[in-house]
Protein backbone atom coordinates (compact mmCIF):
# COMPACT_ATOMS: atom_id res chain seq x y z
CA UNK A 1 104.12 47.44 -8.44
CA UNK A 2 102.25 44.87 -10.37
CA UNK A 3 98.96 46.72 -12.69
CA UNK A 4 96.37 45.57 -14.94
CA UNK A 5 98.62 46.37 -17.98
CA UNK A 6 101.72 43.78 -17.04
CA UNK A 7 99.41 41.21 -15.87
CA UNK A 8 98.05 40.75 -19.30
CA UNK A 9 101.27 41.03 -20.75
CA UNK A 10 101.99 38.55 -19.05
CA UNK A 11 99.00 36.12 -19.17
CA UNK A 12 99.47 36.97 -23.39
CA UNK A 13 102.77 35.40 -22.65
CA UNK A 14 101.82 32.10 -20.58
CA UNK A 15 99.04 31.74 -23.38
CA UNK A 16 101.66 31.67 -26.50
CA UNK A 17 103.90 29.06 -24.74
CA UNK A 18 101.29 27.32 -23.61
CA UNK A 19 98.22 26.97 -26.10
CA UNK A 20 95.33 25.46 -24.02
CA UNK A 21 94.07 24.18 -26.95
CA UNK A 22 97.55 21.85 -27.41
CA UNK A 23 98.82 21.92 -23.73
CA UNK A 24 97.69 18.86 -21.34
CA UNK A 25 95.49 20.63 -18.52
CA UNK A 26 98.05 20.05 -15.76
CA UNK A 27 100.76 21.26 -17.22
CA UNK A 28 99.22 24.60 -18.09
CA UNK A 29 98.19 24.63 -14.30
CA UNK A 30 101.89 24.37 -13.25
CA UNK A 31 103.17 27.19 -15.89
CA UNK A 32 100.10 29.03 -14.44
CA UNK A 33 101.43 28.89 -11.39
CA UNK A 34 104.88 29.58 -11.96
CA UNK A 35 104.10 32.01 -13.66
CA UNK A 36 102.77 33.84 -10.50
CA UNK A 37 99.19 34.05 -12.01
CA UNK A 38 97.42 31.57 -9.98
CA UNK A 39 96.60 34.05 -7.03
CA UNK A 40 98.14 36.91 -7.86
CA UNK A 41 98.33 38.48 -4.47
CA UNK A 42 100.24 35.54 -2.74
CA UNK A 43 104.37 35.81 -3.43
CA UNK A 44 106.35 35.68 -5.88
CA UNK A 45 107.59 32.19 -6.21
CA UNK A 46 104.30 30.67 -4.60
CA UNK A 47 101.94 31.16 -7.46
CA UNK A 48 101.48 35.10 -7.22
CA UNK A 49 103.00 38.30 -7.74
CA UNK A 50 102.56 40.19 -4.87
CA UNK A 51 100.15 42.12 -6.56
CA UNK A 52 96.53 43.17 -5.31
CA UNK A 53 94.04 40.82 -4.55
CA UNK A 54 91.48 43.02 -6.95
CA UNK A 55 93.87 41.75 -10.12
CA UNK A 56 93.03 38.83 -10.07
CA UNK A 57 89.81 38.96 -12.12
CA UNK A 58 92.35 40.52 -15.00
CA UNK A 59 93.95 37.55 -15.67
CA UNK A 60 90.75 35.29 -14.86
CA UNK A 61 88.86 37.38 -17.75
CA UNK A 62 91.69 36.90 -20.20
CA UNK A 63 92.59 33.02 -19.57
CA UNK A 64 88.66 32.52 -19.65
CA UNK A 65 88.54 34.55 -23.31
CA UNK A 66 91.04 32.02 -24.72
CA UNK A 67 89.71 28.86 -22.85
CA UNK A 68 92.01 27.94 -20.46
CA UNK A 69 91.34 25.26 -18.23
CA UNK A 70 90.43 26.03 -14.43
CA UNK A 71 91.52 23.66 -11.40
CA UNK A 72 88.17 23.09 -10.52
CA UNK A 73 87.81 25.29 -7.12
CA UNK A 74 84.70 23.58 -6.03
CA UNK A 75 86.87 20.07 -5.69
CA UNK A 76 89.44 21.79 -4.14
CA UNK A 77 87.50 24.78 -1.92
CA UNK A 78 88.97 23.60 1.14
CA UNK A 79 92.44 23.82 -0.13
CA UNK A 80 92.15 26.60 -1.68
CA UNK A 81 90.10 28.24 0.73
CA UNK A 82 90.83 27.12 3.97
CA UNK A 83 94.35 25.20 4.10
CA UNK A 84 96.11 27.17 1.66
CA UNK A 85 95.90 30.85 3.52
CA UNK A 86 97.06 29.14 6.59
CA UNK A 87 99.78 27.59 4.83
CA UNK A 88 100.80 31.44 3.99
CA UNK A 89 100.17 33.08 7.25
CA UNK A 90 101.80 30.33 9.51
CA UNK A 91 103.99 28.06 7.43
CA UNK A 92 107.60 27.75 7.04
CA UNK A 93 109.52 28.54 3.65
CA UNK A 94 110.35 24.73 2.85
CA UNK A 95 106.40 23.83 3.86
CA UNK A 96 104.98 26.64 1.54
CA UNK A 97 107.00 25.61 -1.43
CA UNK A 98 106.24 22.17 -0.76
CA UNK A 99 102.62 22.08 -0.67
CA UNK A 100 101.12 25.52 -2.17
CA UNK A 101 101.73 24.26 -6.07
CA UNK A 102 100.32 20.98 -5.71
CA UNK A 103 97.18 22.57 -3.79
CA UNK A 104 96.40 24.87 -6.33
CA UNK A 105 96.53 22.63 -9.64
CA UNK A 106 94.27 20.11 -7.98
CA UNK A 107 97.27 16.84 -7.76
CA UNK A 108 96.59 17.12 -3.83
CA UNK A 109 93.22 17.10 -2.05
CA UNK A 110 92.74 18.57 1.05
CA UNK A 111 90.35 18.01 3.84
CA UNK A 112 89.67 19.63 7.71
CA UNK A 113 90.08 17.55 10.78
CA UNK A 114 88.54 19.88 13.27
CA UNK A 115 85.01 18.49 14.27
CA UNK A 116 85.11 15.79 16.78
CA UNK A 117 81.45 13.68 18.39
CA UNK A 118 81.83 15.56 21.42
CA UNK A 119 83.61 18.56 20.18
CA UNK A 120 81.80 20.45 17.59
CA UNK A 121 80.43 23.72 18.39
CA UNK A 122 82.68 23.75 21.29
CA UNK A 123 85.37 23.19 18.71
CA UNK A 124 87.88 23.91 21.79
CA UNK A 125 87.18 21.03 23.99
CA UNK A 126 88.46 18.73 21.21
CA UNK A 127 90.10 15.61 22.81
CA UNK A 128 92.12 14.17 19.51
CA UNK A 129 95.46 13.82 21.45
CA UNK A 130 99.21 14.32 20.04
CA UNK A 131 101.89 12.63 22.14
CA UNK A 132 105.68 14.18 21.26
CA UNK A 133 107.99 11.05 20.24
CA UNK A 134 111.50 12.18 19.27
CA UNK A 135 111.01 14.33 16.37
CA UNK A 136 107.51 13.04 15.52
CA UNK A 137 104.26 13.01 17.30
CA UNK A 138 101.91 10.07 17.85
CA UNK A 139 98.16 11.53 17.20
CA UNK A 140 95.03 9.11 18.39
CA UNK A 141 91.45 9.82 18.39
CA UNK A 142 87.95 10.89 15.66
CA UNK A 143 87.20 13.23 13.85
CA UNK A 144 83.39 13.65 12.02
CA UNK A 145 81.72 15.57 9.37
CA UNK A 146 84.76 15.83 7.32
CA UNK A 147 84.36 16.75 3.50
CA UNK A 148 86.42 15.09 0.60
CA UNK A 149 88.60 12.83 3.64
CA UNK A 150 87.72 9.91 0.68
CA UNK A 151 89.53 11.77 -1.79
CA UNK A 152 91.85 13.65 0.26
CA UNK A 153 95.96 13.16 0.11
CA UNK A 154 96.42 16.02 3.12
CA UNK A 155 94.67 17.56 6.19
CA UNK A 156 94.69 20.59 8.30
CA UNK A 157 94.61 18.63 11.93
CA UNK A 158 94.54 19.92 14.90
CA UNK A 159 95.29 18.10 18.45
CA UNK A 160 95.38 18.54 21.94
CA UNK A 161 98.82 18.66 23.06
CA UNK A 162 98.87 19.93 26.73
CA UNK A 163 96.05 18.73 28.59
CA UNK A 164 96.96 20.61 31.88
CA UNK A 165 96.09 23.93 30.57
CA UNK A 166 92.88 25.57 29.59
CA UNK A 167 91.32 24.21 26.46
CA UNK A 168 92.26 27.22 23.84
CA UNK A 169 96.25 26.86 25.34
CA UNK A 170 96.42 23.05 24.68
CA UNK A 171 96.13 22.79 20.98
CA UNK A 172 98.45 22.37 17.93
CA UNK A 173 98.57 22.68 14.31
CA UNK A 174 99.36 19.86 12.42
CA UNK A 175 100.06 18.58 8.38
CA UNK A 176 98.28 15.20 8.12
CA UNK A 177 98.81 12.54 5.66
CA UNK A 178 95.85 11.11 4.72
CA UNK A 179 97.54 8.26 3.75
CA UNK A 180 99.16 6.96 6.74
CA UNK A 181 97.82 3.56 7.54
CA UNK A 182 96.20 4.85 10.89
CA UNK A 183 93.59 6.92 9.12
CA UNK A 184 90.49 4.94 8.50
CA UNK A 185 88.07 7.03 6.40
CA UNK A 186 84.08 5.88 6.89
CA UNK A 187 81.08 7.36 4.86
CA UNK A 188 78.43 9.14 6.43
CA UNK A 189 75.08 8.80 4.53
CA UNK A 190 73.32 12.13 4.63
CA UNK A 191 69.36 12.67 4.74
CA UNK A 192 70.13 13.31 0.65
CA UNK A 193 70.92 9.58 0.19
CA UNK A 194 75.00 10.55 -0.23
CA UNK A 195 77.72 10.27 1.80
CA UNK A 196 79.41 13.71 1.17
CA UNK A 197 80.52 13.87 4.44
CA UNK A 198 83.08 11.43 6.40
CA UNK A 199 83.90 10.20 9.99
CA UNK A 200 87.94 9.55 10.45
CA UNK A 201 89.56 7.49 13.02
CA UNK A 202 93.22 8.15 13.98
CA UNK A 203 95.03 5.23 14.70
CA UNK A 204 98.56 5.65 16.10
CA UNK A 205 99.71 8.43 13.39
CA UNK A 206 102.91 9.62 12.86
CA UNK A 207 103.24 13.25 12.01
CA UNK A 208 106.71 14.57 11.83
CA UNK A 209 107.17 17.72 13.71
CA UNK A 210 108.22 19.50 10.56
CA UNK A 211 104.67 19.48 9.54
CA UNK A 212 103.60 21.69 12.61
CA UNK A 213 102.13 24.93 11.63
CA UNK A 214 102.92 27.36 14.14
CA UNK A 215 104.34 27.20 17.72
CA UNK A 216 103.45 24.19 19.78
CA UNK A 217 100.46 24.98 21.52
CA UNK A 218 99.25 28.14 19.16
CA UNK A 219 96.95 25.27 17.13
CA UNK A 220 93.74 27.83 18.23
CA UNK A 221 95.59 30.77 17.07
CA UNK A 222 96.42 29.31 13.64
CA UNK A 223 92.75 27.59 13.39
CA UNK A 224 90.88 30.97 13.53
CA UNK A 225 92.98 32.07 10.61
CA UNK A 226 91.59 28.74 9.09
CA UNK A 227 88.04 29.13 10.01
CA UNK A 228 87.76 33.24 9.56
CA UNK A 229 88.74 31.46 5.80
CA UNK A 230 86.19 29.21 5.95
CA UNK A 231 83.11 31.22 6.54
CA UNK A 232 83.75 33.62 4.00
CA UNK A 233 84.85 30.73 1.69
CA UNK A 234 81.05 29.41 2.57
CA UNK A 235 78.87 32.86 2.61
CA UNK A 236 81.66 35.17 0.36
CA UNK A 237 81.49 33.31 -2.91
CA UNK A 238 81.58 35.41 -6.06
CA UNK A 239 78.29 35.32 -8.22
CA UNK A 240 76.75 36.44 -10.81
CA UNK A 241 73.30 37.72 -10.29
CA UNK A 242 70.73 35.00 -9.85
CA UNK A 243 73.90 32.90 -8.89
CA UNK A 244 72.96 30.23 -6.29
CA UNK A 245 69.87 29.15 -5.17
CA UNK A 246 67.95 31.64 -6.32
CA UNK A 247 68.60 30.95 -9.71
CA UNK A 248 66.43 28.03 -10.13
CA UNK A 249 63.54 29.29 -8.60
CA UNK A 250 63.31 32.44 -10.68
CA UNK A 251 63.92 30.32 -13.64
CA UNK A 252 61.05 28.16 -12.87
CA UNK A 253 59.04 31.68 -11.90
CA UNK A 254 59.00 32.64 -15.26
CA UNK A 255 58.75 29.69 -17.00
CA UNK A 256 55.60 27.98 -15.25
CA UNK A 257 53.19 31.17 -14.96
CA UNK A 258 50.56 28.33 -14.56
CA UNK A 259 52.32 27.84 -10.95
CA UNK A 260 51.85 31.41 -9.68
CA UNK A 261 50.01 32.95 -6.60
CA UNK A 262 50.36 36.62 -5.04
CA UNK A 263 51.48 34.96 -1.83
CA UNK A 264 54.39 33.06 -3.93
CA UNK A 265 55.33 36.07 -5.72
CA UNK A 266 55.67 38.60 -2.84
CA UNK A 267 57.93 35.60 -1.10
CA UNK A 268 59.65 35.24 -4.34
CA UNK A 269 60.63 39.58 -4.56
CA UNK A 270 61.73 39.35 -0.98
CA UNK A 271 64.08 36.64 -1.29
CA UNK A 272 65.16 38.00 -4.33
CA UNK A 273 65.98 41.03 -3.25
CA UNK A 274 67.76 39.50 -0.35
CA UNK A 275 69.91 37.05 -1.93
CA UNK A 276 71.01 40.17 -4.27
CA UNK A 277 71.74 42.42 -1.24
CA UNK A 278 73.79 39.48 0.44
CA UNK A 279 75.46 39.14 -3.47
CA UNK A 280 76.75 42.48 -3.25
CA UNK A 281 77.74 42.38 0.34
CA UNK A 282 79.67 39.54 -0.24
CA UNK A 283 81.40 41.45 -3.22
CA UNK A 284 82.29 44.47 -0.30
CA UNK A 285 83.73 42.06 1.74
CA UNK A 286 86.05 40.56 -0.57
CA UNK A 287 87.17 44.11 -1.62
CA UNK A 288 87.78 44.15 2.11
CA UNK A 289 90.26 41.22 2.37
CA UNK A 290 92.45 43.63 -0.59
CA UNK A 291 93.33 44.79 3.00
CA UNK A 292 94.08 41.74 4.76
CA UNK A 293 93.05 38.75 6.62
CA UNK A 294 89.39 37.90 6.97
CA UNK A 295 88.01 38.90 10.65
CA UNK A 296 84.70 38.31 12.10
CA UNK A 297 82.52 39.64 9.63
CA UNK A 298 82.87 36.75 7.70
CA UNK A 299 80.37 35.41 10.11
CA UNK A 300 77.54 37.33 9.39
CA UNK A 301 78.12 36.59 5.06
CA UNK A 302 77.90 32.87 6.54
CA UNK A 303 74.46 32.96 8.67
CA UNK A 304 72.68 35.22 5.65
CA UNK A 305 74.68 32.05 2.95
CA UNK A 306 72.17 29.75 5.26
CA UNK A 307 69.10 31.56 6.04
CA UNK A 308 68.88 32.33 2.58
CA UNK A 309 69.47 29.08 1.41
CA UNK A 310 66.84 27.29 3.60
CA UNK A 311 64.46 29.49 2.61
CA UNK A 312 64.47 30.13 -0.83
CA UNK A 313 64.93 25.94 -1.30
CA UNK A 314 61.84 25.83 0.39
CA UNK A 315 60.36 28.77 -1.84
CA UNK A 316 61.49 26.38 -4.70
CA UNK A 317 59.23 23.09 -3.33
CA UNK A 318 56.44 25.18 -2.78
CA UNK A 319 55.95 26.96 -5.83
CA UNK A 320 56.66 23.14 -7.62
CA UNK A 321 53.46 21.80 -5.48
CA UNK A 322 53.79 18.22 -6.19
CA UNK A 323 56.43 17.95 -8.46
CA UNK A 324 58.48 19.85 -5.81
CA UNK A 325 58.14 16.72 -3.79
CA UNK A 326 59.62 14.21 -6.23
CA UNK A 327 63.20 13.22 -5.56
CA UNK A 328 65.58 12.29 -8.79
CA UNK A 329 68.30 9.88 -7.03
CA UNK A 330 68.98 8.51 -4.08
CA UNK A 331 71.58 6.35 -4.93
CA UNK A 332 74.31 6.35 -2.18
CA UNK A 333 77.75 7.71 -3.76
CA UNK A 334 80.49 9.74 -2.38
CA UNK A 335 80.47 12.88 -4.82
CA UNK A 336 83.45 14.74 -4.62
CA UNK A 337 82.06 18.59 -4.63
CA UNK A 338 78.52 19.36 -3.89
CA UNK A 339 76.58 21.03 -6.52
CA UNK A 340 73.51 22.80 -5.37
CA UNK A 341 71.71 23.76 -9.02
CA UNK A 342 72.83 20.46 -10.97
CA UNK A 343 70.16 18.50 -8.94
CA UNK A 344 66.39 18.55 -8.57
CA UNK A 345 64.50 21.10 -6.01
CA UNK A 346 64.34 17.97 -3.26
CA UNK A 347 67.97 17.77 -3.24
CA UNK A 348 68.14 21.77 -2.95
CA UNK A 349 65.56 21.37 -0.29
CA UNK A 350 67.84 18.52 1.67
CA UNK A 351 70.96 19.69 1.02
CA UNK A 352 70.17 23.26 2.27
CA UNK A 353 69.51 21.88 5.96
CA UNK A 354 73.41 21.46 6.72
CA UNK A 355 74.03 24.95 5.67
CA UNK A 356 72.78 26.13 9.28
CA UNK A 357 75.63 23.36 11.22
CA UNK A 358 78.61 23.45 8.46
CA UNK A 359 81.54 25.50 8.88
CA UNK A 360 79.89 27.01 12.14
CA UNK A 361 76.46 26.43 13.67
CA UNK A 362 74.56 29.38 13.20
CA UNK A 363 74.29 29.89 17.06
CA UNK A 364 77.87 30.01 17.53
CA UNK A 365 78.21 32.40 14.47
CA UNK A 366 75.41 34.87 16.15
CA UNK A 367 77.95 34.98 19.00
CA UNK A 368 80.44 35.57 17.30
CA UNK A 369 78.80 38.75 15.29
CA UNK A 370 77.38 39.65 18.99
CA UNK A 371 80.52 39.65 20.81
CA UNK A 372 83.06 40.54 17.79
CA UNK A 373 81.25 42.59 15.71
CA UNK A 374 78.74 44.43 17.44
CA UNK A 375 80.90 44.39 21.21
CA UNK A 376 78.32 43.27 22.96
CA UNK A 377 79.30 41.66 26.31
CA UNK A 378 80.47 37.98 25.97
CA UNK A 379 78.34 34.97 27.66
CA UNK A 380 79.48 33.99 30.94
CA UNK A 381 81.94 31.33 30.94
CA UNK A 382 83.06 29.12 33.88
CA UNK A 383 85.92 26.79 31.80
CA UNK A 384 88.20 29.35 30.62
CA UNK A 385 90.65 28.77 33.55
CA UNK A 386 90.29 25.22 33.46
CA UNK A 387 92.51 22.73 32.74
CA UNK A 388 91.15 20.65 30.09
CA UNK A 389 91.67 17.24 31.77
CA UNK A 390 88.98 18.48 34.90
CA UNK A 391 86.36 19.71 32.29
CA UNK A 392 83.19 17.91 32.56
CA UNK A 393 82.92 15.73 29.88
């Protein structure tokens, strides 16, 4: 078994033969990684060690003493965080070695092609169709509200296969090149005057069955291993305290005194005091994961990420008054990571509005606690027996 003491040894190691301060950043990624100290828990031979998750922050502490360079997990969250356990739980040998490496240093992009206009919260009813061709299928149809799809050389798809079955029973998996001359990528401008987000039209795509994940027809089974991912990707990330949005506005709390009330202040200890609770929750549940997959709870770390986020951004524009109303830039661009506390309180303020719909509306995610977590009895539904060709649509 892996400990603390042989992962330094051997992080002391990757550091003498490769000096960050004389070693191009990539290639002290790759050694990184081959050197099973990229995520130390996944396999040897995949970037890990087979060690315990809880090692990891060993050899983050020591590469961050010497000033090794990172692969920028905010560029690549949903890689990391979303495609790249998938990848693990439900891909084959040749696909794991194939695209795990490249993930993790940051040469390949990754974006989700889940969302669809008329299938968003009822992620199941999805219409995106994959035809079987020989040994490839043909995939047609749209996907919307797609992060980094500008900037993205792969995608986690997934299709509707069978349409004569219920909808959960008629999906696949897929591997999708973003480069295939059938994808057409379009910006979508956001009420912040960027166009983080994307809208992606399939066009007569060829996917070659070898980049199925998972059984033909399994595609929901595999996608709640994505999105359990996802939402603790979203509500689970590790901070220090005052990390996130609360940051700012305590900042600004004790620097302007001249902006002060007793109504402002009592907001400001309650939020604070929340967003340190959810902090430490969040630190519980990754301890959790040591364990195993993500489940459900993940869920309820997303809905506090966005409840908190809405209103403490809020917080932050009233406590500015007037200045809290001023907006820096809004120059249309396509960033390619979103950064919350590099921009002005407007932007906060903006930005904080699509916490509530990404990565799972919060009224979907209240089910989910309700009927997962808690076992309370599930709504009534009339379409689970229905073939998803006769739904209403």
């Amino acid at each position: 078994m892996t400990d603390a003491a042989d992962l330094r040894r051997r992080t002391a190691e990757l550091l003498a033969a490769y000096p960050p301060a004389t070693t191009d950043r990539l290639d002290f990624l790759r050694a990184r990684f081959d050197a099973g100290l990229a995520w130390v828990h996944y396999p040897e031979g995949l970037g890990g060690l087979g060690a315990p998750r809880s090692l990891q922050v060993v050899v983050d502490a020591d590469l961050e003493a010497e000033g090794a360079p990172g692969n920028d997990p905010r560029r690549i969250g949903i890689g990391l965080g979303m495609a790249a356990p998938t990848i693990l739980a439900y891909g084959t040998e040749e696909q794991k070695r194939r695209y795990l490496r490249p993930l993790w240093t940051g040469e390949e992009v990754w974006c989700q092609l889940f969302s669809e206009p008329g299938a968003g919260s009822d992620l199941a009813a999805l219409g995106t169709r994959a035809v079987r061709e020989g040994d490839d299928w043909v995939v047609n149809g749209q996907k919307v509200w797609t992060s980094s799809a500008h900037i993205a050389r792969w995608a986690i798809l997934i299709a509707r296969t069978d349409p004569d079955v219920p909808k959960h029973r008629g999906i696949t998996y897929f591997i999708c090149d973003m480069t295939d001359p059938g994808i057409e990528v379009r910006p979508l401008r956001q009420v912040t005057g960027e166009a983080e987000f994307n809208e992606v039209f399939i066009t007569d795509v060829r996917i070659p069955d070898t980049r199925r994940l998972g059984a033909v027809g399994d595609g929901w089974k595999v996608a709640q291993t994505t999105l359990n991912n996802e939402r603790v990707a979203i509500g689970g990330m590790r901070l220090p305290r005052e990390g996130g949005m609360i940051g700012p506005v305590a900042k600004t709390w004790r620097e302007r005194p001249e902006l002060r009330t007793h109504d402002l202040h009592q907001r400001l200890l309650k939020l604070w005091v929340e967003a340190e609770a959810a902090r430490l929750t969040a630190e519980r549940l990754r301890q959790q994961l040591v364990a195993g997959q993500p489940g459900p709870e993940g869920a309820g770390m997303k809905l506090a990420f966005a409840r908190l986020n809405q209103e403490i951004s809020g917080l932050e524009v009233e406590l500015r008054g007037e200045e809290g109303l001023l907006y820096d830039d809004w120059t249309m661009r396509r960033p390619e990571l979103v950064d919350f506390v590099g921009r002005d309180a407007g932007y906060r303020y903006l930005r904080s509005k699509g916490n509530s719909i990404e990565g799972g509306t919060t009224e979907v995610l209240l089910n989910i606690v309700a009927e997962r977590v808690l076992g309370l009895p599930g709504e009534p539904r009339t379409d689970k027996d229905v073939a998803w060709k006769d739904l209403a649509r």
